[in-house]
Protein backbone atom coordinates (compact mmCIF):
# COMPACT_ATOMS: atom_id res chain seq x y z
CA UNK A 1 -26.78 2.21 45.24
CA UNK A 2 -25.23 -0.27 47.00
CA UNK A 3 -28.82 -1.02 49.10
CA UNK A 4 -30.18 -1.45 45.94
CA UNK A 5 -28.19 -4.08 44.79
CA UNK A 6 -28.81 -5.79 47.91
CA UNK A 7 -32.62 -5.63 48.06
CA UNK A 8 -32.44 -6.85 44.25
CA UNK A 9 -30.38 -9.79 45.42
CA UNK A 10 -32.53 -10.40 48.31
CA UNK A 11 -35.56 -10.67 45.99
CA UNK A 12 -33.31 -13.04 43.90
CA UNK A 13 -32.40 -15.03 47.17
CA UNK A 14 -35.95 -15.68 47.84
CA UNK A 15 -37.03 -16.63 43.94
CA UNK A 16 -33.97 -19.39 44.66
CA UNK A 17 -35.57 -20.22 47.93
CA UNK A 18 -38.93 -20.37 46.62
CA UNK A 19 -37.99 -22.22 44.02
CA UNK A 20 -36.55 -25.17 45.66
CA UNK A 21 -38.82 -25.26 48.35
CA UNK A 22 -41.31 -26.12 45.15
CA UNK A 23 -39.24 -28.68 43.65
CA UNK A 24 -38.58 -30.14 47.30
CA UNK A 25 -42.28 -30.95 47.66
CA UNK A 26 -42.42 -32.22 44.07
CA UNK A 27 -39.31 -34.09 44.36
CA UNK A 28 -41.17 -35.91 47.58
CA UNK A 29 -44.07 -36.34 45.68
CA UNK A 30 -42.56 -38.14 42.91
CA UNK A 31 -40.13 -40.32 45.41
CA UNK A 32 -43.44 -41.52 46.97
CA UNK A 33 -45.01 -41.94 43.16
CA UNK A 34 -41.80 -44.43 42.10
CA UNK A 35 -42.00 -45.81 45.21
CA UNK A 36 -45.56 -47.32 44.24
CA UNK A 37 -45.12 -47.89 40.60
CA UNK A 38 -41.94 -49.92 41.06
CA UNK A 39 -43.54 -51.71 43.86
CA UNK A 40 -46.36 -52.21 41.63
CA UNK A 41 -44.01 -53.19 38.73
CA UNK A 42 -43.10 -56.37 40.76
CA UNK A 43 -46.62 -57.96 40.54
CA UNK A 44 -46.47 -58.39 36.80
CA UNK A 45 -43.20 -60.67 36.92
CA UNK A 46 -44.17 -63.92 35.84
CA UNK A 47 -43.97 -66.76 38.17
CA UNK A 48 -40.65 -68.94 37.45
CA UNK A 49 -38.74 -66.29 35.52
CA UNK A 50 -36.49 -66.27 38.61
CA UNK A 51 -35.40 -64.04 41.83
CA UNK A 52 -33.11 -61.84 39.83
CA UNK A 53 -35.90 -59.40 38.16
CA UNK A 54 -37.69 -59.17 41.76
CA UNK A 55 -34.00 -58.35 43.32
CA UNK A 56 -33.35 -55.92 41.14
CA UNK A 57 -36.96 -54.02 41.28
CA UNK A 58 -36.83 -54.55 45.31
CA UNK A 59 -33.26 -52.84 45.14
CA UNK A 60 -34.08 -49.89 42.70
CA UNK A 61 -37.79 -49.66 43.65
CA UNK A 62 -36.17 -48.67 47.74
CA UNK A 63 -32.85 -47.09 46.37
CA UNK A 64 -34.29 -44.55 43.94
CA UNK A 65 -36.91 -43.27 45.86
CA UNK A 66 -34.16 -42.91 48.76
CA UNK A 67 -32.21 -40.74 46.92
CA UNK A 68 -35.02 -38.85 45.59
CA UNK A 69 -36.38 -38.05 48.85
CA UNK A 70 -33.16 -37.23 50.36
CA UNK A 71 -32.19 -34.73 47.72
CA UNK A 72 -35.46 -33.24 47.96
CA UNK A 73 -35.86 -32.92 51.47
CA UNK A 74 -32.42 -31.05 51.54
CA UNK A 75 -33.70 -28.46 48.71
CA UNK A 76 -36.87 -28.56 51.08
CA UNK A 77 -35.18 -27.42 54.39
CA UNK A 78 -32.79 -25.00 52.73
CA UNK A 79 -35.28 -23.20 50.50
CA UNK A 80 -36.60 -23.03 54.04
CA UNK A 81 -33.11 -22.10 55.36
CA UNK A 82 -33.20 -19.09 52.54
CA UNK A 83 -36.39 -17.11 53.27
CA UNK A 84 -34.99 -16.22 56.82
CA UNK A 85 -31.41 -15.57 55.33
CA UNK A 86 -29.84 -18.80 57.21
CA UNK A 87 -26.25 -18.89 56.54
CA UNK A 88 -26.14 -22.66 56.64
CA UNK A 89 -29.16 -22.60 54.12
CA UNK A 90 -26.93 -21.34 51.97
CA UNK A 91 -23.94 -23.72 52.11
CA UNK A 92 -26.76 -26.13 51.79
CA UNK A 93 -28.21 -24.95 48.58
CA UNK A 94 -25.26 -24.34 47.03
CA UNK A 95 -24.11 -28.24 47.32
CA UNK A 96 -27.40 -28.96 46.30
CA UNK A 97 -27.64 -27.10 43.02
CA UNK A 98 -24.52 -27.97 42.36
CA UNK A 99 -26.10 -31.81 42.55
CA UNK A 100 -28.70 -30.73 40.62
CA UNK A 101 -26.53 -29.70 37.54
CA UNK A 102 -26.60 -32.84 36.69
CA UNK A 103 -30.11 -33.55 36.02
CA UNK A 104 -30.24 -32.16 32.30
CA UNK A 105 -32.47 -29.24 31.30
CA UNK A 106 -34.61 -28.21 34.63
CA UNK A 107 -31.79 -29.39 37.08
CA UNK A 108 -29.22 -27.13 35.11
CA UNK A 109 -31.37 -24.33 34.90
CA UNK A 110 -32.09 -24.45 38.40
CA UNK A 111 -28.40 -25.44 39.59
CA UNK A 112 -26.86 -22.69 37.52
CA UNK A 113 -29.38 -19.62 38.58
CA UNK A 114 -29.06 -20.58 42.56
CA UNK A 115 -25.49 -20.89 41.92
CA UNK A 116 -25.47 -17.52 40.36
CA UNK A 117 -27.55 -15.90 42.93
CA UNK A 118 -25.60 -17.63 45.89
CA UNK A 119 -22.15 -16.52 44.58
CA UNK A 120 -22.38 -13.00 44.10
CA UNK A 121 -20.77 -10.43 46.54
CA UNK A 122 -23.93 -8.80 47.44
CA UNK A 123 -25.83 -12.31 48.68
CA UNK A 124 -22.33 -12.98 50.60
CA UNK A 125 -22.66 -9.64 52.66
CA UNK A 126 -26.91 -10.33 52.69
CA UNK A 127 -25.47 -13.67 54.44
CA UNK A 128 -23.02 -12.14 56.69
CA UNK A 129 -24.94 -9.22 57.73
CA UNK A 130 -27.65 -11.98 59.82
């Protein structure tokens, strides 16, 4: 019974793994998309409306893309971490779902299932047992 559980939470582990390993590329994906568009946004400032617009694009238009592709790359490389039953991966997944709470619905949704997954008994011993 108890190899049961753990095969079912090993098929969970790697849904959760799978899952941010997808929105790791998409996260990088769209980091490199507002990269552009902001970048782009700065060419349609009119001439003498002043430096604080184009400070404030050149600031968020490096900044959020930054964060973006940080956050993604660590859902990348512990999604990663997860399919080979890393212990580290799953420190790392946990902080980053835990992050990831905070981006209302999908972020929540995702947060709250790897959370789930990477909490329960059986994933701890699937951890320990590598």
């Amino acid at each position: 019974m108890e190899e049961m559980k753990g095969l079912k939470m090993k098929k969970h582990v790697t849904v959760v793994g799978a899952i941010h390993i997808g929105f790791g590329i998409l996260g990088l994906i769209g980091a490199l998309a507002v990269f552009f568009v902001l970048h782009f946004a700065r060419g349609f400032i009119p001439p003498g409306e002043g430096e604080i617009p184009i400070i404030v694009l050149k600031f968020v238009g490096i900044s959020l893309p930054l964060l973006i592709g940080f956050m993604s790359t660590l859902g990348l490389v512990g999604g990663i971490g997860l399919l080979s039953c890393q212990s580290w991966a799953r420190y790392l997944i946990i902080v980053v779902a835990a992050l990831g709470c905070l981006n209302i619905p999908i972020g929540t949704l995702k947060g709250v299932y790897s959370l789930w997954v990477l909490l329960q008994d059986e994933t701890i011993q699937l951890f320990e047992r590598k």
